[in-house]
Structures are given as structure tokens and as C-alpha cells.
Protein backbone atom coordinates (compact mmCIF):
# COMPACT_ATOMS: atom_id res chain seq x y z
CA UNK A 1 -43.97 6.32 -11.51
CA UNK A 2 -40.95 6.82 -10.29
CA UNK A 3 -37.67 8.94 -10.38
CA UNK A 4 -34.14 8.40 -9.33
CA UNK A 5 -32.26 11.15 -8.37
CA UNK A 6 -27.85 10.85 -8.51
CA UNK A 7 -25.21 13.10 -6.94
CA UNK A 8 -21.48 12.86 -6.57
CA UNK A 9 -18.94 12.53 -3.84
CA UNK A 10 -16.02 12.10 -3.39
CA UNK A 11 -15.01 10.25 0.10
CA UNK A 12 -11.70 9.96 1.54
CA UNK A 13 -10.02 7.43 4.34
CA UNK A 14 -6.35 7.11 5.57
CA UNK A 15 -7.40 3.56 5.64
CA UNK A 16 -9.07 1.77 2.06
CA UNK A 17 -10.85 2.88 -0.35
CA UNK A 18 -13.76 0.69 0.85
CA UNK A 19 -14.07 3.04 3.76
CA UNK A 20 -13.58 5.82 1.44
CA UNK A 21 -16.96 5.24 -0.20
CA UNK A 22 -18.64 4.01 3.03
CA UNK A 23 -17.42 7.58 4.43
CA UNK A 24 -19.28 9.02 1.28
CA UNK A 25 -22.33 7.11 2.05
CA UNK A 26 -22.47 8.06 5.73
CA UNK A 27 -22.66 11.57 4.78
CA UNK A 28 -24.95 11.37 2.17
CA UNK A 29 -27.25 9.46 4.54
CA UNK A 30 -27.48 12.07 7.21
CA UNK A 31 -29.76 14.29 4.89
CA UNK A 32 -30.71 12.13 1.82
CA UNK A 33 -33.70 9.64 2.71
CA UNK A 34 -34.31 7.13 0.51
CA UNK A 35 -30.97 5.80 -1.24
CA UNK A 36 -31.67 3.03 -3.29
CA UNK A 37 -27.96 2.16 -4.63
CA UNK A 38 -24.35 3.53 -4.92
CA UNK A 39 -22.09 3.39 -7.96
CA UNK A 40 -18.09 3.33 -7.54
CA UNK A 41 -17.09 5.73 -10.14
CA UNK A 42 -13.36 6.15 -9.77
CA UNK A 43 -10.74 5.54 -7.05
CA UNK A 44 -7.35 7.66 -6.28
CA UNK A 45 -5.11 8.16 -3.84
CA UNK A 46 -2.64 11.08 -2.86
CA UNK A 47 0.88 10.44 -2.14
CA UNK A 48 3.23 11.97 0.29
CA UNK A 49 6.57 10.61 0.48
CA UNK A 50 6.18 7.77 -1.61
CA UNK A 51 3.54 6.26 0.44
CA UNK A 52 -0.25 6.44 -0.06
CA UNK A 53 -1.28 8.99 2.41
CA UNK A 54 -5.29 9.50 1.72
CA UNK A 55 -7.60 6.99 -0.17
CA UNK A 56 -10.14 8.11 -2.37
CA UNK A 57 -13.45 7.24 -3.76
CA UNK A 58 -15.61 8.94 -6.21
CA UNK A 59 -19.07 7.54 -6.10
CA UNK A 60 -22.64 8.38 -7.32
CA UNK A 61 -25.40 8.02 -4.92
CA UNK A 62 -28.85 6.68 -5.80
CA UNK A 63 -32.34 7.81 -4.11
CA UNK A 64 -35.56 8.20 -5.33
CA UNK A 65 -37.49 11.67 -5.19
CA UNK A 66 -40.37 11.78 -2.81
CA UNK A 67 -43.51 13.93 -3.79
């Protein structure tokens, strides 16, 4: 039997949010082994000067828990 483990980051890019989440997945990868699948929660951005300055990207990492 199995069991899936989840977290949450957020990731952030001056570029997309596509990198945003990719950025979230690169760091999750450096210490979690074994991610399965990624959900995109929510996206965002912050504004300064009525431009998007920073893209964000809430997302829920999957990986399964190894005994």
C-alpha cells in the first residue's frame, strides 16, 4: 500500500507564472525524492507601478512516502 504525501509552495518568477511553478518544483526536488504529480492551486502577481513586477504560483507537490 501506498501513501501520498502533499506540501505547499509558493514559487515566484519575474518572467510567467509557468516558471513560477517550475521554480517551485526545482526546489522541492532538491530534497523531496519521489514526486509523483504537482497541482496548480492559485496564481498572483504583485504590482509595482502599474506593471506586473513578480509572478506567482501556489502549487501542491505530490510524492509518495518511502518506508
Amino acid at each position: 500500500m501506498a501513501v501520498i504525501k502533499t506540501i505547499d509552495l509558493v514559487g515566484v518568477s519575474n518572467e510567467s507564472w509557468r516558471d513560477a511553478a517550475q521554480q517551485a518544483l526545482d526546489e522541492a526536488s532538491r530534497t523531496i525524492r519521489g514526486i509523483t504529480g504537482m497541482d496548480v492551486v492559485d496564481t498572483s502577481c504583485t504590482v509595482s507601478d502599474g506593471q506586473i513586477s513578480e509572478y506567482l504560483t501556489h502549487v501542491r507537490i505530490k510524492f509518495r512516502i518511502e518506508r
